[in-house]
N, C-alpha and C. Protein backbone atom coordinates (compact mmCIF):
# COMPACT_ATOMS: atom_id res chain seq x y z
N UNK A 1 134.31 116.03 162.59
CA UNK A 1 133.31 116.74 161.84
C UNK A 1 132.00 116.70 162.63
N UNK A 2 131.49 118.02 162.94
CA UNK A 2 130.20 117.72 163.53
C UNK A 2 129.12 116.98 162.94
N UNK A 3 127.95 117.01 163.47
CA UNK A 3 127.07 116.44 162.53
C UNK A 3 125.96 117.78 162.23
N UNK A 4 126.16 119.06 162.52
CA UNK A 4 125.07 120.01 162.38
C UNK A 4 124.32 119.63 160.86
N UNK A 5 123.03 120.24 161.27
CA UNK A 5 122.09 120.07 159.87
C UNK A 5 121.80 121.43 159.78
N UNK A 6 121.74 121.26 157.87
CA UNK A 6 121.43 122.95 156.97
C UNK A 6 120.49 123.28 158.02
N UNK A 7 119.33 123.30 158.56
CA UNK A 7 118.35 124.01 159.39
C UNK A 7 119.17 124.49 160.81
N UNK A 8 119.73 123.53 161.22
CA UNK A 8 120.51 124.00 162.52
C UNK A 8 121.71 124.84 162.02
N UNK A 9 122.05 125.30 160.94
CA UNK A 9 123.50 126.08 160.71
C UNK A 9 122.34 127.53 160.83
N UNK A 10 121.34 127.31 159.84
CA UNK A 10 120.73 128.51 159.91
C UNK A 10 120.26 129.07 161.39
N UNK A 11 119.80 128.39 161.91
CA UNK A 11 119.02 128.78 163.21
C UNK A 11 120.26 129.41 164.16
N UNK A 12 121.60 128.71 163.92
CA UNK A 12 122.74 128.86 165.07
C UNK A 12 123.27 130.51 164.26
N UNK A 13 123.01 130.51 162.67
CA UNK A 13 123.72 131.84 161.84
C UNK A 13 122.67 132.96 162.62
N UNK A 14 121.77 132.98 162.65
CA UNK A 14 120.68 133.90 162.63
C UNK A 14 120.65 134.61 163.87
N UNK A 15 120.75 133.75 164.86
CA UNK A 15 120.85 133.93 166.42
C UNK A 15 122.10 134.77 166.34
N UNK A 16 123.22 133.93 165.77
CA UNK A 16 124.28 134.96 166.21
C UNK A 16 124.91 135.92 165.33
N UNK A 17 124.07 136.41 164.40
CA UNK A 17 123.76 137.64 163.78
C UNK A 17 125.35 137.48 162.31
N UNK A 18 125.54 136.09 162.26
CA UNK A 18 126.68 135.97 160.93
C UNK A 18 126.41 136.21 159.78
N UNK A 19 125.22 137.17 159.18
CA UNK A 19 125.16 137.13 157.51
C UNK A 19 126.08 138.04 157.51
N UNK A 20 126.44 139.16 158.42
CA UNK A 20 126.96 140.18 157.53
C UNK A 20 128.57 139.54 157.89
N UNK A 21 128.99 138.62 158.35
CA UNK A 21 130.49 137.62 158.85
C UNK A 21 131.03 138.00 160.36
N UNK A 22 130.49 139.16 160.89
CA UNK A 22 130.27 139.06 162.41
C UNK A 22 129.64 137.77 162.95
N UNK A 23 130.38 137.73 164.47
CA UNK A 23 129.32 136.54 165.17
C UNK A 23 129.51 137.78 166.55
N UNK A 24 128.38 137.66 167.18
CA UNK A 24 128.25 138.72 167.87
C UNK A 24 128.62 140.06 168.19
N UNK A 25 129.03 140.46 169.02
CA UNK A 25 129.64 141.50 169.04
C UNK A 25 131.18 141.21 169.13
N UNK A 26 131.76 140.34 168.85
CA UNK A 26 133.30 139.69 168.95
C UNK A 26 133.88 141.05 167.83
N UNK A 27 134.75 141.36 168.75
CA UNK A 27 136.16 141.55 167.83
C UNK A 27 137.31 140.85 167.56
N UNK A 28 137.78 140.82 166.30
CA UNK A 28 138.83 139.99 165.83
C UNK A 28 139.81 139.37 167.75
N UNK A 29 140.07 140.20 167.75
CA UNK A 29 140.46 140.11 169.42
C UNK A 29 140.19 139.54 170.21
N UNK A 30 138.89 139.89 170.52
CA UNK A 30 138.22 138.61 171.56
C UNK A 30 137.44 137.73 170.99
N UNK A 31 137.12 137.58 170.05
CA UNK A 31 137.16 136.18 169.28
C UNK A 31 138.08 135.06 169.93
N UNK A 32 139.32 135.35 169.02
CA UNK A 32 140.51 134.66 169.42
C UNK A 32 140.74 134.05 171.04
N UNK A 33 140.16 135.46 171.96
CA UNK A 33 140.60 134.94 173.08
C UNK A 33 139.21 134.21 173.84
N UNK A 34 138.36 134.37 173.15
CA UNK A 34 136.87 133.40 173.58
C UNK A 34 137.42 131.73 172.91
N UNK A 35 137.71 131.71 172.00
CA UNK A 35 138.22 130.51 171.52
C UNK A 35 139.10 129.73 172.09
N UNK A 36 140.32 130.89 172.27
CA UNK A 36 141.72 130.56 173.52
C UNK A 36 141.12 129.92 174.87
N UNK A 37 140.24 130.84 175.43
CA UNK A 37 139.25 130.58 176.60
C UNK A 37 138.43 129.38 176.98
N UNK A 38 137.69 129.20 175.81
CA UNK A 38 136.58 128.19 175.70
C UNK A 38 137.14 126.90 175.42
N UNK A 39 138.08 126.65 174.46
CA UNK A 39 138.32 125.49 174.12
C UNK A 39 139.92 125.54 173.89
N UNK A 40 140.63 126.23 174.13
CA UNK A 40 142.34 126.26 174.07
C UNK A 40 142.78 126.06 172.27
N UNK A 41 142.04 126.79 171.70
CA UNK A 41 141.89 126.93 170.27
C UNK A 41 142.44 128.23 169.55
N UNK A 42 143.61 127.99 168.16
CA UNK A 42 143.49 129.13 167.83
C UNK A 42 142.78 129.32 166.88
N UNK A 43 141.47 129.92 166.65
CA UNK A 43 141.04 130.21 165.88
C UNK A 43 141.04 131.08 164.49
N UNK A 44 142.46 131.44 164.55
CA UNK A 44 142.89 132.14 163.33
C UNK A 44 143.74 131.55 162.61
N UNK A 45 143.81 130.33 163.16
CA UNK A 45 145.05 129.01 162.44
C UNK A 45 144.49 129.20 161.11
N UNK A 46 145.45 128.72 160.03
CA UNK A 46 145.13 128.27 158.84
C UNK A 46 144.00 126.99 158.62
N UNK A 47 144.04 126.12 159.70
CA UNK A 47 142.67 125.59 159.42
C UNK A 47 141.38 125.60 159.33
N UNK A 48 141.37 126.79 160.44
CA UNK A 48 139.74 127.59 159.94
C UNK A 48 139.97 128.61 159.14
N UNK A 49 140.24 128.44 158.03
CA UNK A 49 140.73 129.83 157.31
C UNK A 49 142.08 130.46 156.83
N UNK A 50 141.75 131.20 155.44
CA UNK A 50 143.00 131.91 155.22
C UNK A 50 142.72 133.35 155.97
N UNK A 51 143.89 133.72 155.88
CA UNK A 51 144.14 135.70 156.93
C UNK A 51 142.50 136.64 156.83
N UNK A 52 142.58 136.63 155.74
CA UNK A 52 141.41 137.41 155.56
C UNK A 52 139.97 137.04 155.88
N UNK A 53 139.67 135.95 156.24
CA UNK A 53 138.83 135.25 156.61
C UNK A 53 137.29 136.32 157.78
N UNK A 54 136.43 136.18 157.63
CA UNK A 54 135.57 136.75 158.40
C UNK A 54 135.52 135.60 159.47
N UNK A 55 135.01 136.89 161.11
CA UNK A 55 135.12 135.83 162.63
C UNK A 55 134.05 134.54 161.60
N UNK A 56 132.83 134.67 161.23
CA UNK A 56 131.39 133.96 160.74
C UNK A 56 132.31 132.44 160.12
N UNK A 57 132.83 133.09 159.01
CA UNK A 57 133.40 132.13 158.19
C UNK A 57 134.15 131.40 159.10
N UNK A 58 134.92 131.82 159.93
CA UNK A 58 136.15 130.74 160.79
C UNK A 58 134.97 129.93 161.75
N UNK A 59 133.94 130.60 162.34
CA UNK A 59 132.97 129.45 163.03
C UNK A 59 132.32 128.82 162.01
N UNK A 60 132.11 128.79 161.21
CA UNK A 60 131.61 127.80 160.51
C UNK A 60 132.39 126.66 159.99
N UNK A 61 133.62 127.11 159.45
CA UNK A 61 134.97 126.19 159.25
C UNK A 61 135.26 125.26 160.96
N UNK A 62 135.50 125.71 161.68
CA UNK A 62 135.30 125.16 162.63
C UNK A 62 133.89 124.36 163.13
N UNK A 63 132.91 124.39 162.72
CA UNK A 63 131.79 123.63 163.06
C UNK A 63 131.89 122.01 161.89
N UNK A 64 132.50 122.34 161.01
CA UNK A 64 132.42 121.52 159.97
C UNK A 64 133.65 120.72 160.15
N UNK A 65 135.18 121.31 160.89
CA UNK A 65 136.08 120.78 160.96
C UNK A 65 136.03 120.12 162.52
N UNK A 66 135.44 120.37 163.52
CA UNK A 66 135.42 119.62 164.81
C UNK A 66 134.55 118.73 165.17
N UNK A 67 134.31 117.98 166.17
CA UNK A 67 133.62 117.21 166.64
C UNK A 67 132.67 117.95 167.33
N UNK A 68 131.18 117.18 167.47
CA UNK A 68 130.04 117.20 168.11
C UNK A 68 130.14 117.97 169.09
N UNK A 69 131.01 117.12 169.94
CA UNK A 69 131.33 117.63 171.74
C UNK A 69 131.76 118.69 171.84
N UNK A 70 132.76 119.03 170.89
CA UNK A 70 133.78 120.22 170.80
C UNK A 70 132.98 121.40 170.50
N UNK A 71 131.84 121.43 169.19
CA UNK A 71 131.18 122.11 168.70
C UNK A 71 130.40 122.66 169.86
N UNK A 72 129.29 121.92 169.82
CA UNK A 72 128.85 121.52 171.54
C UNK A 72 129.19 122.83 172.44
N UNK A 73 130.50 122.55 172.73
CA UNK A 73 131.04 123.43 173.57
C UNK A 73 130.85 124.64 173.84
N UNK A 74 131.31 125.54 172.56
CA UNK A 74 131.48 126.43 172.07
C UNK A 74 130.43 127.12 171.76
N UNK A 75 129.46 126.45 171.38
CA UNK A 75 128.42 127.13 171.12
C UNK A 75 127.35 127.37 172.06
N UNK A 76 127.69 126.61 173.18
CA UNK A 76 126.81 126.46 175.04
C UNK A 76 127.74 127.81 175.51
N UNK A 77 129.24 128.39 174.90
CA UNK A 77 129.44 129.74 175.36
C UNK A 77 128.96 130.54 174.72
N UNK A 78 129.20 130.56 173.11
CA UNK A 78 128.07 131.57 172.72
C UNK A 78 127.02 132.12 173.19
N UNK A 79 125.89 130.82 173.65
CA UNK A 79 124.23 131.28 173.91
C UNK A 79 124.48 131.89 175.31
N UNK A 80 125.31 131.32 176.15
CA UNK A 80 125.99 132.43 177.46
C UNK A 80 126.09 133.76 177.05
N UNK A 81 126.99 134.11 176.12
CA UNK A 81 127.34 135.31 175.91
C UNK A 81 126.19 135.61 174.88
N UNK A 82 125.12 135.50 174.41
CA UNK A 82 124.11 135.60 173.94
C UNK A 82 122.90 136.27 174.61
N UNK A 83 122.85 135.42 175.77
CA UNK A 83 121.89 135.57 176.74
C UNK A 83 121.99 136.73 177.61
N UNK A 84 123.24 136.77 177.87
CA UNK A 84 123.84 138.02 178.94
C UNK A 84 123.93 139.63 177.81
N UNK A 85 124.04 139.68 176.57
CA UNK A 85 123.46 140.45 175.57
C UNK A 85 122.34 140.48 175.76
N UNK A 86 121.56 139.85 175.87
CA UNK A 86 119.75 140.06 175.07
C UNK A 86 119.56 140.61 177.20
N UNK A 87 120.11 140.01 177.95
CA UNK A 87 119.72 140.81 179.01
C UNK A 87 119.74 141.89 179.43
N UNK A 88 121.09 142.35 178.85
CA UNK A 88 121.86 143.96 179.27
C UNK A 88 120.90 144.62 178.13
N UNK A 89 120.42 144.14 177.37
CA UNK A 89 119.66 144.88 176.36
C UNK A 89 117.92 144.41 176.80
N UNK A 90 117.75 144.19 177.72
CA UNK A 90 116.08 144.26 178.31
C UNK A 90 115.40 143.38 177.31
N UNK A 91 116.16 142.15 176.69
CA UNK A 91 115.01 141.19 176.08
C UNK A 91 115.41 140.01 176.99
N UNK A 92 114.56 139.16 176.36
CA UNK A 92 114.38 138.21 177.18
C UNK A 92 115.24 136.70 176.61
N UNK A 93 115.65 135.32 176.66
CA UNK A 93 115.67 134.32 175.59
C UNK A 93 114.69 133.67 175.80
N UNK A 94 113.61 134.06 175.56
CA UNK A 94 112.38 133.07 175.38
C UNK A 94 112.20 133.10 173.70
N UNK A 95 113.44 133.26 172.98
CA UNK A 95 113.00 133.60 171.20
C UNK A 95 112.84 132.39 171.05
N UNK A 96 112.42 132.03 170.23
CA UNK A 96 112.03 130.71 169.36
C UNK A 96 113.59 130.07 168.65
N UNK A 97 114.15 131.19 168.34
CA UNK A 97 116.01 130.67 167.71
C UNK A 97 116.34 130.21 169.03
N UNK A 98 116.68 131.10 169.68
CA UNK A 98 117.09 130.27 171.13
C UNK A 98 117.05 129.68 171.56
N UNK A 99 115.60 128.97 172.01
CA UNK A 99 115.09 128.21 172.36
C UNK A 99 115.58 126.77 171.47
N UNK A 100 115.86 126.64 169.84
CA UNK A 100 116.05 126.13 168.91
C UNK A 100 117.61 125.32 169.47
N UNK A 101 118.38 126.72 169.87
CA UNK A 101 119.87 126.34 169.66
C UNK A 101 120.02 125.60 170.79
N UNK A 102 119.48 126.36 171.44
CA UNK A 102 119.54 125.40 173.13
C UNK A 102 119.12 123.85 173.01
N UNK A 103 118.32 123.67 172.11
CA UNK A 103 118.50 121.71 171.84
C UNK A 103 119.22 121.48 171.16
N UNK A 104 119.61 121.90 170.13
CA UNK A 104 120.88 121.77 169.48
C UNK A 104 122.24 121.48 170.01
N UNK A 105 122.43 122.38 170.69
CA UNK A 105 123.20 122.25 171.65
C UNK A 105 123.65 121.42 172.66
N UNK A 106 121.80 120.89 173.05
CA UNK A 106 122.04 120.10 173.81
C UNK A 106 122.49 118.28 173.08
N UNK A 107 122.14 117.93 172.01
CA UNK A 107 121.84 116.93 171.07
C UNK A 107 123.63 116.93 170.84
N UNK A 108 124.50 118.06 170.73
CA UNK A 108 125.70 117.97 170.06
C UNK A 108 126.45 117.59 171.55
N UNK A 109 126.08 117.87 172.47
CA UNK A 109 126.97 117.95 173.93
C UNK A 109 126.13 116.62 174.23
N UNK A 110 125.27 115.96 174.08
CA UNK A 110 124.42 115.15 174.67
C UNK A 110 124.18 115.07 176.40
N UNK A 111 123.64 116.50 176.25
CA UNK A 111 122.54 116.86 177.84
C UNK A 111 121.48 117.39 177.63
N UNK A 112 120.73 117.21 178.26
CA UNK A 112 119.17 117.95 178.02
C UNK A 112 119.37 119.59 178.50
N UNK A 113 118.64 119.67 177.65
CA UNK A 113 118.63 121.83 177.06
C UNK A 113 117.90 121.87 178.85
N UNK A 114 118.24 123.20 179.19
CA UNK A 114 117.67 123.59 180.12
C UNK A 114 116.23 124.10 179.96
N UNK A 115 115.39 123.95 180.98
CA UNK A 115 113.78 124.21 180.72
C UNK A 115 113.62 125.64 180.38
């Protein structure tokens, strides 16, 4: 079980755009295979979820069902695939969420966030 806190679920939801149960631009598809990829995970197992489940809902079931390190992980690919978005799209990650998750991140992986 990680240890994320209500402020850090929000800051990590917001960034990666899960109110409406999207997490980025993932499709059911590459979801699965970012998960397969990142951590040799299936993410459509019955443990993060029943069938119908939104991608949002299964990362969150998974943040609550894994460890720190693991979490950690996964979410240091996210802000990758985050970052390389906000670039191809001419912003920058100097946001304040970003900036947020990136210690977060670093606190769950235990390494210091990049400057």
């Amino acid at each position: 079980m990680s240890s994320l806190k209500v402020i850090e679920n929000r800051v990590l939801e917001d960034l990666l755009g899960m109110a409406s149960g999207y997490v980025l631009d993932f499709s059911n598809t590459t979801f699965a295979d970012f998960f397969r990829d990142t951590v040799n995970i299936d993410i459509y197992s019955s443990k993060y979820g029943s069938r119908r489940e939104s991608k949002a809902k299964r990362l969150r079931a998974f943040w609550v069902t894994e460890p720190d390190a693991l979490v950690g992980k996964v979410l240091s690919s996210l802000l990758d695939i985050w970052q390389y978005n906000a670039e191809r799209n001419g912003q920058t990650n100097d946001s304040p969420q970003y900036k947020q998750a990136a210690v977060i991140v670093a606190r769950l992986t235990g390494k210091q966030p990049d400057p």
